[in-house]
C-alpha atoms as a PDB file:
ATOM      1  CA  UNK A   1      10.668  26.370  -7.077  1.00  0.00           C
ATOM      2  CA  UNK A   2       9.134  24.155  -9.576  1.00  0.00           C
ATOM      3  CA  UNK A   3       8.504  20.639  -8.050  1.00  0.00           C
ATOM      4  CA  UNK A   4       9.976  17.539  -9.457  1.00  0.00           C
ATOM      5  CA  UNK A   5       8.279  14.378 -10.538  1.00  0.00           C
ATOM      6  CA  UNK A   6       9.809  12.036  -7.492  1.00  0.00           C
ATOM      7  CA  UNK A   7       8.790  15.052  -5.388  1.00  0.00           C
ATOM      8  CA  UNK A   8       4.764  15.485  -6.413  1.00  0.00           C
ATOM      9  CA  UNK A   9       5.343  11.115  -6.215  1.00  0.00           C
ATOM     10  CA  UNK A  10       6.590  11.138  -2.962  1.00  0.00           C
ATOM     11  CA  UNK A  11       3.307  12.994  -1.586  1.00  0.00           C
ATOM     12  CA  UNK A  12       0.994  11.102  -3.559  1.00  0.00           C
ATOM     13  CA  UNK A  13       2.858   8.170  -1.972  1.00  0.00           C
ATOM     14  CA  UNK A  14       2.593   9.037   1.561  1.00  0.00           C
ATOM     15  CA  UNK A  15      -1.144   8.818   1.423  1.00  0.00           C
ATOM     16  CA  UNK A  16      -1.609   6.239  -0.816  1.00  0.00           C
ATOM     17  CA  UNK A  17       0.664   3.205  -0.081  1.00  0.00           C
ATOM     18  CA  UNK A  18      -0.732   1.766   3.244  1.00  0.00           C
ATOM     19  CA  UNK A  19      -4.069   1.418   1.360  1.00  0.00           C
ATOM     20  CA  UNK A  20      -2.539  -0.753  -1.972  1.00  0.00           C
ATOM     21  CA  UNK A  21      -0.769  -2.568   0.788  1.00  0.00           C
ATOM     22  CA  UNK A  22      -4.221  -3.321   2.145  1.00  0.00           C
ATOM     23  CA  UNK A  23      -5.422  -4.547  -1.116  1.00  0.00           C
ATOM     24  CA  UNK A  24      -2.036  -6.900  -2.036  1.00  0.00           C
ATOM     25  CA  UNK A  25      -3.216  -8.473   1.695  1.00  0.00           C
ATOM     26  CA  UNK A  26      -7.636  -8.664   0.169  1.00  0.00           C
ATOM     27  CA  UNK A  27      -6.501 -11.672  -1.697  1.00  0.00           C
ATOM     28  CA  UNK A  28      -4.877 -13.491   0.964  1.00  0.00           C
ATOM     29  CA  UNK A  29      -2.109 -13.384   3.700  1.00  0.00           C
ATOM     30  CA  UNK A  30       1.225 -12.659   1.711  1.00  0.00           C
ATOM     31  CA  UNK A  31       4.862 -12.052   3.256  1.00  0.00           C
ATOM     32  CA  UNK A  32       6.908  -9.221   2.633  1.00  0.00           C
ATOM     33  CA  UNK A  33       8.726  -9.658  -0.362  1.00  0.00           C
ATOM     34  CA  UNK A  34       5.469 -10.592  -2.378  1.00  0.00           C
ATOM     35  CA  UNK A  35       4.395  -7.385  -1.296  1.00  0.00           C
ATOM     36  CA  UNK A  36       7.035  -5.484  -2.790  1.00  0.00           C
ATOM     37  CA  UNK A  37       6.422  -7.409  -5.702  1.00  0.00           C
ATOM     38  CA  UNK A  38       3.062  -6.776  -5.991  1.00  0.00           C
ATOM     39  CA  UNK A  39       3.670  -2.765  -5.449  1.00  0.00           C
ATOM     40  CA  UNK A  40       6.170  -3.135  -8.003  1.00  0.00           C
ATOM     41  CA  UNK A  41       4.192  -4.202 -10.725  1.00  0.00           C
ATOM     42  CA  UNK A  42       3.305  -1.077 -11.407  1.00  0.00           C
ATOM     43  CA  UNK A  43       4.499   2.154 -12.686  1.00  0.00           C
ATOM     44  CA  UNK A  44       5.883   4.202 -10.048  1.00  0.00           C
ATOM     45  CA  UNK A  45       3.650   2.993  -6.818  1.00  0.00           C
ATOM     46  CA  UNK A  46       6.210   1.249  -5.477  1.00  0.00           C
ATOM     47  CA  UNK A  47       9.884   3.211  -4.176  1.00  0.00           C
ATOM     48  CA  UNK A  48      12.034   0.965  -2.508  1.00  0.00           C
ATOM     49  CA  UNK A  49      11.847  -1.775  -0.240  1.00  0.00           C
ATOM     50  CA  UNK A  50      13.410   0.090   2.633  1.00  0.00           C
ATOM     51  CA  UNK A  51       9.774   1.504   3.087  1.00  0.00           C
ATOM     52  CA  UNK A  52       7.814  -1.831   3.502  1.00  0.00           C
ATOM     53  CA  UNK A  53       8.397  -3.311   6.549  1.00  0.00           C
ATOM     54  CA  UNK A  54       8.148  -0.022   8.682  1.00  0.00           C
ATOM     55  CA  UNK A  55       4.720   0.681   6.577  1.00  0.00           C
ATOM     56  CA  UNK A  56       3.753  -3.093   7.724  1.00  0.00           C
ATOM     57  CA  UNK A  57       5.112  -2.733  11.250  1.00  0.00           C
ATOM     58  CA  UNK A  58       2.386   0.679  11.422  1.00  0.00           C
ATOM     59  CA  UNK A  59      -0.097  -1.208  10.052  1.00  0.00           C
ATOM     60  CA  UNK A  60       0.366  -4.174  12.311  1.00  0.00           C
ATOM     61  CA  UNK A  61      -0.048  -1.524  15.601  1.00  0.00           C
ATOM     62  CA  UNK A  62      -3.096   0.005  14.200  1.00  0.00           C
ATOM     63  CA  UNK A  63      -4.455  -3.069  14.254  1.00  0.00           C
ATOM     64  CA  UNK A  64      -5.194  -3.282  10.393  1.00  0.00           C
ATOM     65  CA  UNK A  65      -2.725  -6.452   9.642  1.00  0.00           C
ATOM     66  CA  UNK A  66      -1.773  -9.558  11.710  1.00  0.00           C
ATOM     67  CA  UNK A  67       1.236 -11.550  11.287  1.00  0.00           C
ATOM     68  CA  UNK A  68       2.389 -15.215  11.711  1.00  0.00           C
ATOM     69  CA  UNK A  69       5.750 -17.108  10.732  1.00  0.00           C
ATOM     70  CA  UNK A  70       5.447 -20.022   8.656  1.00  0.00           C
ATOM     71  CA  UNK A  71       7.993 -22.447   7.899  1.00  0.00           C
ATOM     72  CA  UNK A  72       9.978 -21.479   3.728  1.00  0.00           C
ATOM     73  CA  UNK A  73      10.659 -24.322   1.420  1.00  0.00           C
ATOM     74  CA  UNK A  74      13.770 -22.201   1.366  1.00  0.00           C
ATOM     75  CA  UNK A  75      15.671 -20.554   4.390  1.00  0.00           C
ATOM     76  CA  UNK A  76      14.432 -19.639   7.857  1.00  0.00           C
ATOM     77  CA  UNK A  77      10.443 -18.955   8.255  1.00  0.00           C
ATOM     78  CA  UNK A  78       8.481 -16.081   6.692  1.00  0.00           C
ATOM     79  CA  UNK A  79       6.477 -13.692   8.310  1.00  0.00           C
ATOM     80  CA  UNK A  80       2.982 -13.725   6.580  1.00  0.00           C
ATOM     81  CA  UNK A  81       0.890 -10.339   6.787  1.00  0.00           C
ATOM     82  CA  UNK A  82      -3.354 -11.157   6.791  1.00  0.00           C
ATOM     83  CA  UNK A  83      -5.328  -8.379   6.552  1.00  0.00           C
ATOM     84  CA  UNK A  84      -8.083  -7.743   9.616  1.00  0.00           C
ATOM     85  CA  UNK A  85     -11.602  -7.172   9.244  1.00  0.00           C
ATOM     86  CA  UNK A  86     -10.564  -3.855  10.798  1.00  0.00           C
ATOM     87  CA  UNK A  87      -7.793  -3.197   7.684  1.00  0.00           C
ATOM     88  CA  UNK A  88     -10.814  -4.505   5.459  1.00  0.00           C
ATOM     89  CA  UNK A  89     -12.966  -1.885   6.652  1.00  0.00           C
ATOM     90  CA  UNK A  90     -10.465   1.162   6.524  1.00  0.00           C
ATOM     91  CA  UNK A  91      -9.543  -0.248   2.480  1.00  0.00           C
ATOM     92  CA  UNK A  92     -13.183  -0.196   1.781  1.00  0.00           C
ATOM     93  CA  UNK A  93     -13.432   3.537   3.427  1.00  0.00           C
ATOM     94  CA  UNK A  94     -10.438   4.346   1.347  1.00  0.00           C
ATOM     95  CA  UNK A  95     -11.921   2.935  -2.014  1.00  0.00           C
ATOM     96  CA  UNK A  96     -14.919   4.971  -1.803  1.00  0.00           C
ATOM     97  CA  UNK A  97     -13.225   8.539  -0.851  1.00  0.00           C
ATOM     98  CA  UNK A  98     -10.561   7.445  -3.389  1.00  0.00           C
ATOM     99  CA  UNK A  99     -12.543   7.086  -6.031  1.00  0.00           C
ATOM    100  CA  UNK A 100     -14.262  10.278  -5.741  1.00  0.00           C
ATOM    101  CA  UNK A 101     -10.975  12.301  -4.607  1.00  0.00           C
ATOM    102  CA  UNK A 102      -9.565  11.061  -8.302  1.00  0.00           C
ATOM    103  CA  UNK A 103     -12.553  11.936 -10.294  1.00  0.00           C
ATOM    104  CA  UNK A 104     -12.123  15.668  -8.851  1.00  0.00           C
ATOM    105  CA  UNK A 105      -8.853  15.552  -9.391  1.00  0.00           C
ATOM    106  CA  UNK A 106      -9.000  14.250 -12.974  1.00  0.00           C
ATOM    107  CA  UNK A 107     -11.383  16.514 -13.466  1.00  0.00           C
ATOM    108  CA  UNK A 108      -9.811  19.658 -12.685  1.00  0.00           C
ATOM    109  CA  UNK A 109      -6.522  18.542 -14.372  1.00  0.00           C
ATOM    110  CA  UNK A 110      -8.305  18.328 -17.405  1.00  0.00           C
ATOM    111  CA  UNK A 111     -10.561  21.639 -17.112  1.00  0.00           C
ATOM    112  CA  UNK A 112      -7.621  24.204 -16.023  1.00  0.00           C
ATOM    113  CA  UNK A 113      -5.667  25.542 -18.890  1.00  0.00           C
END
């Protein structure tokens, strides 16, 4: 059975997400729907919402995010996610074995006929 693009997407998502999560959070503490902004900017990161705050609730028990409410200038407080010096570390692990793991893959995409 041949795969489908959402399909070969979903995978690359499972593995992927929780890091550019991590990275949204590198330039400051952000609450949810900013996230899902951010993740939404591009191309086809980003699925649905339904997927965030589980994915933030995970990273919040591994220890990788904190959170803290903070009053809205509209409606009831936010939740704001900040990003530990132990999510900090596992991004920067990430970026490294990422950037390798892509130039293999890129690489072998391009060389098989």
């Amino acid at each position: 059975m041949t795969p489908t693009p959402e399909s070969v997407l979903t995978q690359l998502r499972k593995g992927t997400v929780d890091y550019c999560v991590l990275a949204c959070l590198r330039t400051g503490p952000a609450y949810g729907l900013e996230i899902a902004d951010r993740l939404g900017e591009g191309k086809v990161l980003f699925a649905s919402g339904g997927t965030l705050y589980p994915l933030l609730s995970r990273l919040r028990q591994q220890g990788w995010v904190t959170t803290s409410l903070e009053p809205s200038p509209v409606g009831p407080p936010r939740r704001y996610y900040h990003l530990t010096d132990e999510g900090e570390n596992a991004l920067q692990v990430f970026t490294r074995t990422w950037t390798l793991f892509a130039e293999d893959v890129t690489t072998m995409i391009k060389e098989t006929p």
